[in-house]
N, C-alpha and C. Protein backbone atom coordinates (compact mmCIF):
# COMPACT_ATOMS: atom_id res chain seq x y z
N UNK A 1 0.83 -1.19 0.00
CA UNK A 1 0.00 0.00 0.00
C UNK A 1 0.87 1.26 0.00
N UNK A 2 2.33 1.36 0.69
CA UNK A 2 2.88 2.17 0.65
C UNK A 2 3.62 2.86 -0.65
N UNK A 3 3.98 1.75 -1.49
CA UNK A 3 4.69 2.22 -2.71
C UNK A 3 3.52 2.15 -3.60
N UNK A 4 1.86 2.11 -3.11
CA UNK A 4 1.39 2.58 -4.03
C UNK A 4 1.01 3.87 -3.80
N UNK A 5 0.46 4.99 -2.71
CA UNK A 5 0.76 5.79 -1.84
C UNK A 5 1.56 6.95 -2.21
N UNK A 6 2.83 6.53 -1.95
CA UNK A 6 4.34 7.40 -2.25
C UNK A 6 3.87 7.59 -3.36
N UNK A 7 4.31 6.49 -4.51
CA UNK A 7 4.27 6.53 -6.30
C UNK A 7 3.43 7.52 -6.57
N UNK A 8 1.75 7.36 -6.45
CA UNK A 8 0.49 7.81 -6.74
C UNK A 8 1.47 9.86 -6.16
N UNK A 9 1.39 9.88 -4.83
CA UNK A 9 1.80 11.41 -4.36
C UNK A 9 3.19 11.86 -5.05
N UNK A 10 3.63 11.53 -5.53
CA UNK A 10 5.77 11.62 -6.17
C UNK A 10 4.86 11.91 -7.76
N UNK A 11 4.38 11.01 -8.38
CA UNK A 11 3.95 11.72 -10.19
C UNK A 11 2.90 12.29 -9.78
N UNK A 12 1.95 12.57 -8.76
CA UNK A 12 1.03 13.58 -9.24
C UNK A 12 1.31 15.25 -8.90
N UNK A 13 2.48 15.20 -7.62
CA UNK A 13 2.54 16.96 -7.80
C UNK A 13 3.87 16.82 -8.98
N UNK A 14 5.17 15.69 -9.38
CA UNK A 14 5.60 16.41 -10.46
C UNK A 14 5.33 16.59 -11.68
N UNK A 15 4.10 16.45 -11.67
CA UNK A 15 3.23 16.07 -13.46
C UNK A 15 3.19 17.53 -13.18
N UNK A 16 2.51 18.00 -12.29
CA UNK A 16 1.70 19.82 -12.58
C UNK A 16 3.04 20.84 -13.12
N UNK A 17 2.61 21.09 -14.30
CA UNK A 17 3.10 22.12 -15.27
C UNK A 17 4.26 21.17 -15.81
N UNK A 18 4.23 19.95 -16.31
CA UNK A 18 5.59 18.99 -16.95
C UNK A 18 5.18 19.14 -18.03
N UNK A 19 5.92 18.69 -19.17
CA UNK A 19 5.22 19.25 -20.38
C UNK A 19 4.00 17.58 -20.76
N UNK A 20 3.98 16.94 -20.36
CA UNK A 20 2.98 16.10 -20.40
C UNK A 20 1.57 16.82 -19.78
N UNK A 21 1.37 17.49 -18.99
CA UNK A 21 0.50 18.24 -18.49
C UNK A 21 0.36 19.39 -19.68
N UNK A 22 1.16 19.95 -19.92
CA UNK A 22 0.91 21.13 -21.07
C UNK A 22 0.72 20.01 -22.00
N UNK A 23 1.24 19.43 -22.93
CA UNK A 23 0.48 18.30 -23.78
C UNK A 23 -1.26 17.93 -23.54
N UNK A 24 -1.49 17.63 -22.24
CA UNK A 24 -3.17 17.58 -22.36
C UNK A 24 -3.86 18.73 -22.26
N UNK A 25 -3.51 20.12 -22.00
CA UNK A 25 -3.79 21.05 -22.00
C UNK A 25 -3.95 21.54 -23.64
N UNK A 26 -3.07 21.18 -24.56
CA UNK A 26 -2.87 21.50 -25.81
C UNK A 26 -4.08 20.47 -26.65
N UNK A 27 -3.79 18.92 -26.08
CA UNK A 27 -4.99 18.44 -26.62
C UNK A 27 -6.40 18.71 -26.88
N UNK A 28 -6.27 19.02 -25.45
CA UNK A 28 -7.89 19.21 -24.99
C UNK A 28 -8.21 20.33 -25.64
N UNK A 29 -7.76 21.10 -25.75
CA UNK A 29 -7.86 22.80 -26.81
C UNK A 29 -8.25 22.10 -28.52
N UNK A 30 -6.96 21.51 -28.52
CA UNK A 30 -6.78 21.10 -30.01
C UNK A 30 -7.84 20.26 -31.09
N UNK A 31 -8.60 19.29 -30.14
CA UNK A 31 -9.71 18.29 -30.49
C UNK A 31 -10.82 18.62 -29.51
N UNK A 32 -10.64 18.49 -28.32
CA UNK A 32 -12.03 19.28 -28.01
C UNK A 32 -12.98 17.73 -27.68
N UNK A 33 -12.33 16.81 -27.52
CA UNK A 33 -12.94 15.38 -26.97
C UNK A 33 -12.52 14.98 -26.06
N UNK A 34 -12.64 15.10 -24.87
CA UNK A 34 -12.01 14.80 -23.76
C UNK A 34 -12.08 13.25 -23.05
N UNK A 35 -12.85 12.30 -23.59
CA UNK A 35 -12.54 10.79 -23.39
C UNK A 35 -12.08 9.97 -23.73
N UNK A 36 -11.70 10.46 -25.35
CA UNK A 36 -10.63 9.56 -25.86
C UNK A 36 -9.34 10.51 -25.50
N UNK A 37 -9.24 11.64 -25.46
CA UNK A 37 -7.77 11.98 -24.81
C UNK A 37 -7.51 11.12 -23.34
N UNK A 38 -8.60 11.31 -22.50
CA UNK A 38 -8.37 10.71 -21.14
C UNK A 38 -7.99 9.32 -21.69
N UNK A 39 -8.56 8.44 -22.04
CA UNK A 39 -8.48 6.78 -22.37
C UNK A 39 -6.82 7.00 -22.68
N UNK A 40 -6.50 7.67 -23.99
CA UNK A 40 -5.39 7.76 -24.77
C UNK A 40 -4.43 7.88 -23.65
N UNK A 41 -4.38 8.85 -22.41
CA UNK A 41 -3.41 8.87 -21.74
C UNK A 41 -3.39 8.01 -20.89
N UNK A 42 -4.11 7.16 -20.55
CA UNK A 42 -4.04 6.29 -19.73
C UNK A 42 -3.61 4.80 -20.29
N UNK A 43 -3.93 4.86 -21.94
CA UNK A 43 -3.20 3.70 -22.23
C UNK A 43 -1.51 3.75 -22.33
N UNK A 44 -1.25 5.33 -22.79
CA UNK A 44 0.40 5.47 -22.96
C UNK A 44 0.68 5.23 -21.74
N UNK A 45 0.11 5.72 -20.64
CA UNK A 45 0.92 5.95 -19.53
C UNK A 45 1.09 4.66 -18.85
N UNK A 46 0.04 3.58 -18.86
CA UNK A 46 0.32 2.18 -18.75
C UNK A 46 1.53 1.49 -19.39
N UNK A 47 1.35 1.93 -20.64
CA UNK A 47 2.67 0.89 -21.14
C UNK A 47 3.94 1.76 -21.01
N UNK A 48 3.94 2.65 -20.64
CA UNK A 48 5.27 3.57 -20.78
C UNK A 48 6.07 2.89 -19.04
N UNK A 49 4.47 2.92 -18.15
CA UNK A 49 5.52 3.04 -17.04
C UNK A 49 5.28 1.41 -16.25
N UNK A 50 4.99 0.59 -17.62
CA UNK A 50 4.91 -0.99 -16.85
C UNK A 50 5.99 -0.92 -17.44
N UNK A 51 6.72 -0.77 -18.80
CA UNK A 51 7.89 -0.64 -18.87
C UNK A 51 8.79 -0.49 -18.38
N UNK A 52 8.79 0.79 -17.23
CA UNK A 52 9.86 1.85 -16.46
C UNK A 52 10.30 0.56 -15.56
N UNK A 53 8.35 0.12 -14.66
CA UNK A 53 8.95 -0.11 -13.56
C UNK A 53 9.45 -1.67 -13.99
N UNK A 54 8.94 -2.23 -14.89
CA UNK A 54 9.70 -3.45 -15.16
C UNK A 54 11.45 -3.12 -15.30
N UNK A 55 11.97 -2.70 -15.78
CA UNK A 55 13.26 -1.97 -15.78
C UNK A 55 13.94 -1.58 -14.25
N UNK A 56 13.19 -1.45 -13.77
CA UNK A 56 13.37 -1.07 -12.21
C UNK A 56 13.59 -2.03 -11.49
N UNK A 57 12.53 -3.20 -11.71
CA UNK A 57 12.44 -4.26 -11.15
C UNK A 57 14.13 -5.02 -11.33
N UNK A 58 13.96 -4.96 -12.61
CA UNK A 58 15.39 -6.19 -13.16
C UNK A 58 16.80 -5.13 -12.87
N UNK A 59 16.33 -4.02 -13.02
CA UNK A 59 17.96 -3.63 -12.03
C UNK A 59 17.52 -4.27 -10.80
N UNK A 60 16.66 -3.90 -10.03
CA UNK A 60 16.81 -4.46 -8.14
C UNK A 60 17.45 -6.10 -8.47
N UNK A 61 17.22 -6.78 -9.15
CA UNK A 61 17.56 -8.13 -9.23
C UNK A 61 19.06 -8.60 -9.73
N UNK A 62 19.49 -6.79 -10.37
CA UNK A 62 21.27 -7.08 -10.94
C UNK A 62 22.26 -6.92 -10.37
N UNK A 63 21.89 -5.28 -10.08
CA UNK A 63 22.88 -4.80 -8.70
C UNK A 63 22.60 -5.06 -7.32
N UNK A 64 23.94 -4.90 -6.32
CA UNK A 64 24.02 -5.24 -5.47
C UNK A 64 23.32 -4.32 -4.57
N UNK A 65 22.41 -4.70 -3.27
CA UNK A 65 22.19 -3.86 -2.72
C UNK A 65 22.87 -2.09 -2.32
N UNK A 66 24.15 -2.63 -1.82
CA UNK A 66 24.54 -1.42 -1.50
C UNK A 66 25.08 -0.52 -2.19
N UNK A 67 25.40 -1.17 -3.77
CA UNK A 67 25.13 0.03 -4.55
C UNK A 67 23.79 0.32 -4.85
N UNK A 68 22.86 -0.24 -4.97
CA UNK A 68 21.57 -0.28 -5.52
C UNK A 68 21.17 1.15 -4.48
N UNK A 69 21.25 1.35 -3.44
CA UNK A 69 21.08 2.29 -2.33
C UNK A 69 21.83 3.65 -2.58
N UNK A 70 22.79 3.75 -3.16
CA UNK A 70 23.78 4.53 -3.65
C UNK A 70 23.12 5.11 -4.79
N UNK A 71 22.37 4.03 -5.54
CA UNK A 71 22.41 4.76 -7.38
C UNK A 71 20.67 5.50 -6.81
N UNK A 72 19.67 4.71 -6.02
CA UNK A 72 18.61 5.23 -5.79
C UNK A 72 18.47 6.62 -4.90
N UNK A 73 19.20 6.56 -3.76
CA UNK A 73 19.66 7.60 -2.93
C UNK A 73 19.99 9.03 -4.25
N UNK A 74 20.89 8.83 -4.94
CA UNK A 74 21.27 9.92 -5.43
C UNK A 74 20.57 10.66 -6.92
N UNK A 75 19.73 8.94 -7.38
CA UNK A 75 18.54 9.21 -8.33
C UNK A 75 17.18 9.93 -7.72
N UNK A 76 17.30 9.91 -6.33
CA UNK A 76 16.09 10.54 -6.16
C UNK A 76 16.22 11.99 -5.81
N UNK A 77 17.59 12.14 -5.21
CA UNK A 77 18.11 14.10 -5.39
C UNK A 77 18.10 14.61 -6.73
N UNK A 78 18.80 13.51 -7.52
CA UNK A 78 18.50 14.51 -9.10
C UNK A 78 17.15 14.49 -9.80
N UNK A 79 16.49 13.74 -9.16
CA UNK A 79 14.81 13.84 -9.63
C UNK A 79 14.15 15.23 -8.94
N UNK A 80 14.52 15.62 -7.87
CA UNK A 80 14.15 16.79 -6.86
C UNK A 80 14.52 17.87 -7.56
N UNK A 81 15.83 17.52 -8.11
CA UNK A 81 16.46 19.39 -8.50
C UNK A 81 15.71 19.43 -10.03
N UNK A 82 15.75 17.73 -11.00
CA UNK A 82 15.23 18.39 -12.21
C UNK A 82 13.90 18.85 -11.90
N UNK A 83 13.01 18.01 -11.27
CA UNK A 83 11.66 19.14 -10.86
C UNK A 83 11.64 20.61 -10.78
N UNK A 84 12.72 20.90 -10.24
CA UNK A 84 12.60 22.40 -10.39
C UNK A 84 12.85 22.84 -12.03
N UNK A 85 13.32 22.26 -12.92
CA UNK A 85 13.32 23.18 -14.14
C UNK A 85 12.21 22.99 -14.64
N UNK A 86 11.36 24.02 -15.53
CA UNK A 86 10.30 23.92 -16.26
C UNK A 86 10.66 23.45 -17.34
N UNK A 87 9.38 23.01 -17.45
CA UNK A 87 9.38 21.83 -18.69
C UNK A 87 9.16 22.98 -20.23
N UNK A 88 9.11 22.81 -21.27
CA UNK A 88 8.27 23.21 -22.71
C UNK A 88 8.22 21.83 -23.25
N UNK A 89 6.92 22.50 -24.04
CA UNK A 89 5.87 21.32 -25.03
C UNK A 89 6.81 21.49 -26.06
N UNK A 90 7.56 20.96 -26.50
CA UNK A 90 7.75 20.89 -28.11
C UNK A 90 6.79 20.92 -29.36
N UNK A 91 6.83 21.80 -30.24
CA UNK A 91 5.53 21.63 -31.03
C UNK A 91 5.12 20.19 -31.67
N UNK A 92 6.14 19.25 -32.46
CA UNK A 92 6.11 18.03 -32.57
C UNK A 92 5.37 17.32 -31.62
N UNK A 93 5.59 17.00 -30.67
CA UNK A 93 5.12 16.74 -29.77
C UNK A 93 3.41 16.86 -29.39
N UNK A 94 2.98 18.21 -29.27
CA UNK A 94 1.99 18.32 -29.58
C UNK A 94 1.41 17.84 -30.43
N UNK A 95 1.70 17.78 -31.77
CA UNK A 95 0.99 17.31 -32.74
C UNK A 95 0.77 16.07 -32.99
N UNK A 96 1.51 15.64 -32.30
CA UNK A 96 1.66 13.71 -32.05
C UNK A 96 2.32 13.47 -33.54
N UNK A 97 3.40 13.76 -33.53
CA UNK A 97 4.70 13.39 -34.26
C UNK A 97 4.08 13.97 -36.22
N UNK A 98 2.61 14.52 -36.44
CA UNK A 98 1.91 14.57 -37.40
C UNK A 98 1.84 13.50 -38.10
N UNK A 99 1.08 12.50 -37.18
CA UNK A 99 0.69 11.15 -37.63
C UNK A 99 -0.84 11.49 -37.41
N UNK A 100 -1.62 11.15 -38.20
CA UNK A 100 -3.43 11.09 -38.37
C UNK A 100 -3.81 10.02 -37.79
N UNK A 101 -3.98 9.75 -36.68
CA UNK A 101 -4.30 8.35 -36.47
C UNK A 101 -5.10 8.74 -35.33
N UNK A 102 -6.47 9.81 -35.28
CA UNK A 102 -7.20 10.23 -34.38
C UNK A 102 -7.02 10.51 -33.40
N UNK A 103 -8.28 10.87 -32.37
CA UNK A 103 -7.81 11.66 -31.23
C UNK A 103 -7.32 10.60 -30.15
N UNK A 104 -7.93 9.22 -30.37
CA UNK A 104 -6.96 7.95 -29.67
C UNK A 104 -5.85 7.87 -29.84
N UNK A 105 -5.49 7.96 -30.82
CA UNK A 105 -4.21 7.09 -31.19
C UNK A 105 -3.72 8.15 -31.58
N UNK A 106 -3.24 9.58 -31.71
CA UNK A 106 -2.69 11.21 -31.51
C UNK A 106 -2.41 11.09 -29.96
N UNK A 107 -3.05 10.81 -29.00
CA UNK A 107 -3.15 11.15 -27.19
C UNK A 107 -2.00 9.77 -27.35
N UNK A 108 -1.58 8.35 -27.31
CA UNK A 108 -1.30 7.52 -27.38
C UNK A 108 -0.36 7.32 -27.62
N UNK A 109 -0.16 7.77 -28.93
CA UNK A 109 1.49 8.43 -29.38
C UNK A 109 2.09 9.48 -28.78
N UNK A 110 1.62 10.40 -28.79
CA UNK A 110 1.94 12.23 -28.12
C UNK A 110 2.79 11.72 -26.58
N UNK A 111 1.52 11.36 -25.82
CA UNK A 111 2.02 10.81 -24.18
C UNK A 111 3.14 9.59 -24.16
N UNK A 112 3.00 8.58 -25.15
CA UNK A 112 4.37 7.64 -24.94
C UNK A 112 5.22 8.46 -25.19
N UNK A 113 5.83 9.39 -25.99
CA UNK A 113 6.80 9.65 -26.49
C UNK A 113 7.46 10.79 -25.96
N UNK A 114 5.99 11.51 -25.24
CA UNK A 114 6.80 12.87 -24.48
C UNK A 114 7.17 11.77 -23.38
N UNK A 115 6.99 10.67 -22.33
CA UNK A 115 6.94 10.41 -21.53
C UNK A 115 8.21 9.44 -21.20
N UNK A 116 9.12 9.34 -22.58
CA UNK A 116 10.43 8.70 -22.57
C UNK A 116 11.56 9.62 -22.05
N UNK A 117 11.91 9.30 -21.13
CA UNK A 117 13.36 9.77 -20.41
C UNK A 117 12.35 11.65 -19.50
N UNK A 118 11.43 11.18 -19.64
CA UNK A 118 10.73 12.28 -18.62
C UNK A 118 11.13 12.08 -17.37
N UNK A 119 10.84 13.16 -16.07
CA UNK A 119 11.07 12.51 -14.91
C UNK A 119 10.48 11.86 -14.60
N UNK A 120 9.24 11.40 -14.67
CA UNK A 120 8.19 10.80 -13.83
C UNK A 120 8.37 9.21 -14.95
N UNK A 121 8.98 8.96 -15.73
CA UNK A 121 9.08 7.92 -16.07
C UNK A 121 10.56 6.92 -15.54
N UNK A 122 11.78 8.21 -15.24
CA UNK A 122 12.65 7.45 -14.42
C UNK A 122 12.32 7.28 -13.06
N UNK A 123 11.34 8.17 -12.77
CA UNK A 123 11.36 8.04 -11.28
C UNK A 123 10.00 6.79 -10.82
N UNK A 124 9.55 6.26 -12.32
CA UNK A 124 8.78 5.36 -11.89
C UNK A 124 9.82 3.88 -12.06
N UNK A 125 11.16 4.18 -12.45
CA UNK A 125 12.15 3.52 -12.57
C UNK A 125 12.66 3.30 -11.39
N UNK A 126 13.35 4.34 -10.69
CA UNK A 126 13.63 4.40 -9.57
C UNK A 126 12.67 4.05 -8.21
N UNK A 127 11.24 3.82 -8.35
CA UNK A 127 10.54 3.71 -7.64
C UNK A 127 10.03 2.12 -7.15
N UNK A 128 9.81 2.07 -8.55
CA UNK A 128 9.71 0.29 -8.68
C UNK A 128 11.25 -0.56 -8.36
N UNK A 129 12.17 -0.11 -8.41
CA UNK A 129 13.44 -0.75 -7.69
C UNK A 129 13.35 -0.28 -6.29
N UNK A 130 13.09 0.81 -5.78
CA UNK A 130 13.04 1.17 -4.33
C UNK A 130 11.88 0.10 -3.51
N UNK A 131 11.20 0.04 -3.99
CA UNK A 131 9.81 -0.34 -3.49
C UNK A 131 9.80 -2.00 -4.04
N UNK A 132 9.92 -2.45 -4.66
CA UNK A 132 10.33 -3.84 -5.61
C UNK A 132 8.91 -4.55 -5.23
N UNK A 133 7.84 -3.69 -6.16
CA UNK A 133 6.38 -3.72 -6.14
C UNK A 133 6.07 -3.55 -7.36
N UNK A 134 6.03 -3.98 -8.33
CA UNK A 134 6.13 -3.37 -9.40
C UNK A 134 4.74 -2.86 -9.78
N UNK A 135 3.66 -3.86 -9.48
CA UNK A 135 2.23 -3.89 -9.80
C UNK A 135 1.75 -2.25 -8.85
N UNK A 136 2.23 -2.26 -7.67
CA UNK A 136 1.70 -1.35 -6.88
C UNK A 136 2.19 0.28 -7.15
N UNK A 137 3.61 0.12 -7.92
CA UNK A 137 4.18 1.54 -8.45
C UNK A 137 3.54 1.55 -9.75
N UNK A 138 3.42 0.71 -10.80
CA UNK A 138 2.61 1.52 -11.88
C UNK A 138 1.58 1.66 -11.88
N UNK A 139 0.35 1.17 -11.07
CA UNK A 139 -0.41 1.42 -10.40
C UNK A 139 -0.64 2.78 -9.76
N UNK A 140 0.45 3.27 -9.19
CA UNK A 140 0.48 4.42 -7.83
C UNK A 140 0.76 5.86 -9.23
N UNK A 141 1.86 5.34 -10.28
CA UNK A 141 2.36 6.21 -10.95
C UNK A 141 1.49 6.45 -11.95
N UNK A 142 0.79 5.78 -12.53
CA UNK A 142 -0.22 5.58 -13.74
C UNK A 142 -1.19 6.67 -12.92
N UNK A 143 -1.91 6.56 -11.50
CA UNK A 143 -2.98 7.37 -10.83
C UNK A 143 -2.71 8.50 -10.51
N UNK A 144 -0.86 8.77 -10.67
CA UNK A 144 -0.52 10.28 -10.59
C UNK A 144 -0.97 10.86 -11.58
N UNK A 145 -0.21 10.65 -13.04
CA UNK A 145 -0.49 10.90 -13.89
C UNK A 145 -1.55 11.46 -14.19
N UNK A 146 -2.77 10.68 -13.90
CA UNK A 146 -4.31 10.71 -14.28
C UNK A 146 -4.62 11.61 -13.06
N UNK A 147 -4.23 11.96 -11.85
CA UNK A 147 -4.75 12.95 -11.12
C UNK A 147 -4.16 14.25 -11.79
N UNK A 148 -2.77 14.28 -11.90
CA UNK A 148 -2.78 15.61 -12.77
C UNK A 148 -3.00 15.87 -14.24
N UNK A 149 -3.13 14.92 -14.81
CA UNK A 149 -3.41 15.40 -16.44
C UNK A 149 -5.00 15.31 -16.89
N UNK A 150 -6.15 14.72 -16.06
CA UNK A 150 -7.22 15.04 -16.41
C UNK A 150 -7.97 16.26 -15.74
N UNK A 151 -8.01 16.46 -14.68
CA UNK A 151 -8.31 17.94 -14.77
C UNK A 151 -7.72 18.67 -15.81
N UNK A 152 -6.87 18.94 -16.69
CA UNK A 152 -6.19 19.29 -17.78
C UNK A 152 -7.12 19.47 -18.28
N UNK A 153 -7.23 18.05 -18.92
CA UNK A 153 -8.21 18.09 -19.80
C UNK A 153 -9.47 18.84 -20.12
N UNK A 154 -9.92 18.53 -18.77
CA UNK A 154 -11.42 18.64 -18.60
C UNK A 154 -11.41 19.74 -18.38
N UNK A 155 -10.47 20.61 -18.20
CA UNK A 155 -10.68 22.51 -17.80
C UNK A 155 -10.08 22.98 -18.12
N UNK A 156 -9.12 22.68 -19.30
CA UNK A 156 -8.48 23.11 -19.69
C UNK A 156 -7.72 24.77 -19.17
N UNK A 157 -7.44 25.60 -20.34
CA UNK A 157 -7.11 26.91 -20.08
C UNK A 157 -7.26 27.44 -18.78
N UNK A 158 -8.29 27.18 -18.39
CA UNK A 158 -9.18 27.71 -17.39
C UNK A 158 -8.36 27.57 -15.67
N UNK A 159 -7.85 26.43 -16.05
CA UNK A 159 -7.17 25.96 -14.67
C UNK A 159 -5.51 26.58 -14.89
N UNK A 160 -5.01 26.90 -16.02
CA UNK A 160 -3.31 26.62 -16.03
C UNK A 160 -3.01 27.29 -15.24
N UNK A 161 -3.64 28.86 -15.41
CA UNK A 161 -3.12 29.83 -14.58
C UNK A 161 -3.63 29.93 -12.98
N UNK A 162 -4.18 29.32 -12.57
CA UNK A 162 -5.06 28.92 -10.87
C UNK A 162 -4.10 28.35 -10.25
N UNK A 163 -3.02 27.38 -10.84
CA UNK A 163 -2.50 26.46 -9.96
C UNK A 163 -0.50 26.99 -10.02
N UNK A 164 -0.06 27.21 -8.40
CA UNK A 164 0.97 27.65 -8.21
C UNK A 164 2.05 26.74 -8.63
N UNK A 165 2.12 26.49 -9.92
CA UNK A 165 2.98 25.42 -10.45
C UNK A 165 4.36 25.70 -9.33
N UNK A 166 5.26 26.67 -8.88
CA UNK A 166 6.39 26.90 -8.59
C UNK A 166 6.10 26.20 -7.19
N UNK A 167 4.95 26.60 -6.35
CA UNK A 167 4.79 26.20 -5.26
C UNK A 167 5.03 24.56 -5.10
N UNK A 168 4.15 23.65 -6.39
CA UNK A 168 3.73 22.54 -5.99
C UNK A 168 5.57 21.91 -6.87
N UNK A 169 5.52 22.45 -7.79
CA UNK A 169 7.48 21.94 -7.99
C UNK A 169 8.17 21.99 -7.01
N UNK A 170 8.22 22.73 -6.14
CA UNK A 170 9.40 22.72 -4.73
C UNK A 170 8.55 21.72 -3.84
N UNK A 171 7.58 21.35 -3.35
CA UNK A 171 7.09 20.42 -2.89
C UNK A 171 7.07 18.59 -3.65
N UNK A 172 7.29 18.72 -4.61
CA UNK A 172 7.33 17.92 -5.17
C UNK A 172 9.30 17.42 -4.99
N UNK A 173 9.65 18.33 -5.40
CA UNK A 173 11.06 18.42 -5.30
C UNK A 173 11.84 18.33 -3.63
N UNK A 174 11.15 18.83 -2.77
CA UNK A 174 11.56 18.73 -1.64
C UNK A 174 11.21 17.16 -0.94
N UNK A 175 10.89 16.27 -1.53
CA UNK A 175 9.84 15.25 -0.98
C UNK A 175 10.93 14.16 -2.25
N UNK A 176 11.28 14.44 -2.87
CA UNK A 176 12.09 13.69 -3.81
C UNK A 176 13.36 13.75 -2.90
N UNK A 177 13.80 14.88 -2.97
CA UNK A 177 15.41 15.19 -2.03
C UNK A 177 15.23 14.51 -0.78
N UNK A 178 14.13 14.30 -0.03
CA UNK A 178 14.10 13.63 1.53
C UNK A 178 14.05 12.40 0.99
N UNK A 179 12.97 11.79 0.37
CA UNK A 179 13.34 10.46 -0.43
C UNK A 179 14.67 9.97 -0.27
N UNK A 180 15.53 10.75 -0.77
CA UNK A 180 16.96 10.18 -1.61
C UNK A 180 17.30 10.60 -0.25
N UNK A 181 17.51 11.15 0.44
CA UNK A 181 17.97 11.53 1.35
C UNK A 181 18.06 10.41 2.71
N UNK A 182 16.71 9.71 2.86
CA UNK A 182 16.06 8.72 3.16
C UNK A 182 17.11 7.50 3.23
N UNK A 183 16.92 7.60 1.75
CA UNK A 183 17.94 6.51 1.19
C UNK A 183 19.15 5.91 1.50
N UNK A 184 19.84 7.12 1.10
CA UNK A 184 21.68 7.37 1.44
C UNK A 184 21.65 7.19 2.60
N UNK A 185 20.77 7.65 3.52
CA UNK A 185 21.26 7.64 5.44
C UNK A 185 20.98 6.31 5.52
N UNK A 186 20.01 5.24 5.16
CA UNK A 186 19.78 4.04 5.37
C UNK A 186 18.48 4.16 6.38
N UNK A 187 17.51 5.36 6.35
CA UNK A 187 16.75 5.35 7.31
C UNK A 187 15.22 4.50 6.45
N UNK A 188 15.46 4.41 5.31
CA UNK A 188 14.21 4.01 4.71
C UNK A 188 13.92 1.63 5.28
N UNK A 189 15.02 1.69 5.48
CA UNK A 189 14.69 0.03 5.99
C UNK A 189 13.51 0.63 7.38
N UNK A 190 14.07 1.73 8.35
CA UNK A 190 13.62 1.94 9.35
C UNK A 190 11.98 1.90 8.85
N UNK A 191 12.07 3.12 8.25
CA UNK A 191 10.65 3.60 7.68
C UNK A 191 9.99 2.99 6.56
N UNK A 192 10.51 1.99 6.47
CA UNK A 192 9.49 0.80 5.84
C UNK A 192 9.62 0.74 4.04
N UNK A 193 10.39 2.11 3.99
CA UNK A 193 10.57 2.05 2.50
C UNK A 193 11.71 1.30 1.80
């Protein structure tokens, strides 16, 4: 329950203002159907991050613990500081690479592809090796996702400027750095993580 918990709270404040978030913001403007965008992101974001955490998984099974503690510890400080840089949408991107393949399969493509080497896709890397849950982190990470990118959708414009993106990045980021922080001291066996 816990690494589904963490996961679910870790991608849903660093999704707000990532450019995957501006991506459903652009959708939802762009087509103007908001259930196959929702579906669409929820199928990329499934296979993007059963991927991650499968990857996550089979490192926990290669390296040795105490480096494994070392590479996670210090993957989760540089997940904290990149949170702080703002993201941009690439126009490509937006357009879902200008492949026609509707507003399913445009959301489907668009979200796998912004969502490679994103943070919230290493850190569903790093998460699923921390936690060595795999079902319960893409699970936790998939429901971040979908907590911050469908309000997107569904309110588009209306919401971008309401929400203190800077505020919820340093919270997001400060909670990554204790994470890793967690880590490196060896206090997370304590605390269950």
């Amino acid at each position: 329950m816990e690494a589904l918990l963490v996961s679910t709270g870790l991608v849903a404040l660093a999704e707000i203002g990532d450019k995957t978030q501006l991506l459903a913001f652009v959708l939802a403007a762009r087509f103007r159907k908001p259930l196959p965008i929702i579906a669409g992101i929820l199928i990329a974001t499934l296979l993007n991050h059963a991927g991650a955490g499968a990857l996550g998984a089979w490192i926990t099974a290669q390296v040795p613990p105490a480096i494994m503690r070392w590479v996670l510890g210090l993957g989760f400080v540089a997940m904290g500081v990149w949170t702080l840089v703002p993201d941009k949408l690439d126009e490509e991107e937006a357009a879902g690479k200008g492949l026609r393949l509707g507003v399913l399969g445009t959301t489907i493509v668009a979200f796998f592809l912004a969502e490679m080497g994103d943070k919230t896709q290493i850190a569903t890397v790093a998460l699923a090796a921390q936690f060595q849950s795999l079902l319960a982190v893409v699970a936790g990470t998939t429901l971040g996702m979908m907590i911050a990118n469908v309000p997107a959708v569904l309110l588009g414009d209306r919401m971008a400027h309401k929400i203190p993106v800077r505020l919820v990045h340093g919270m997001a980021a400060l909670i990554f750095i204790m994470l890793g922080a967690l880590v490196l001291g060896g206090f997370a066996r304590a605390w269950g993580l």
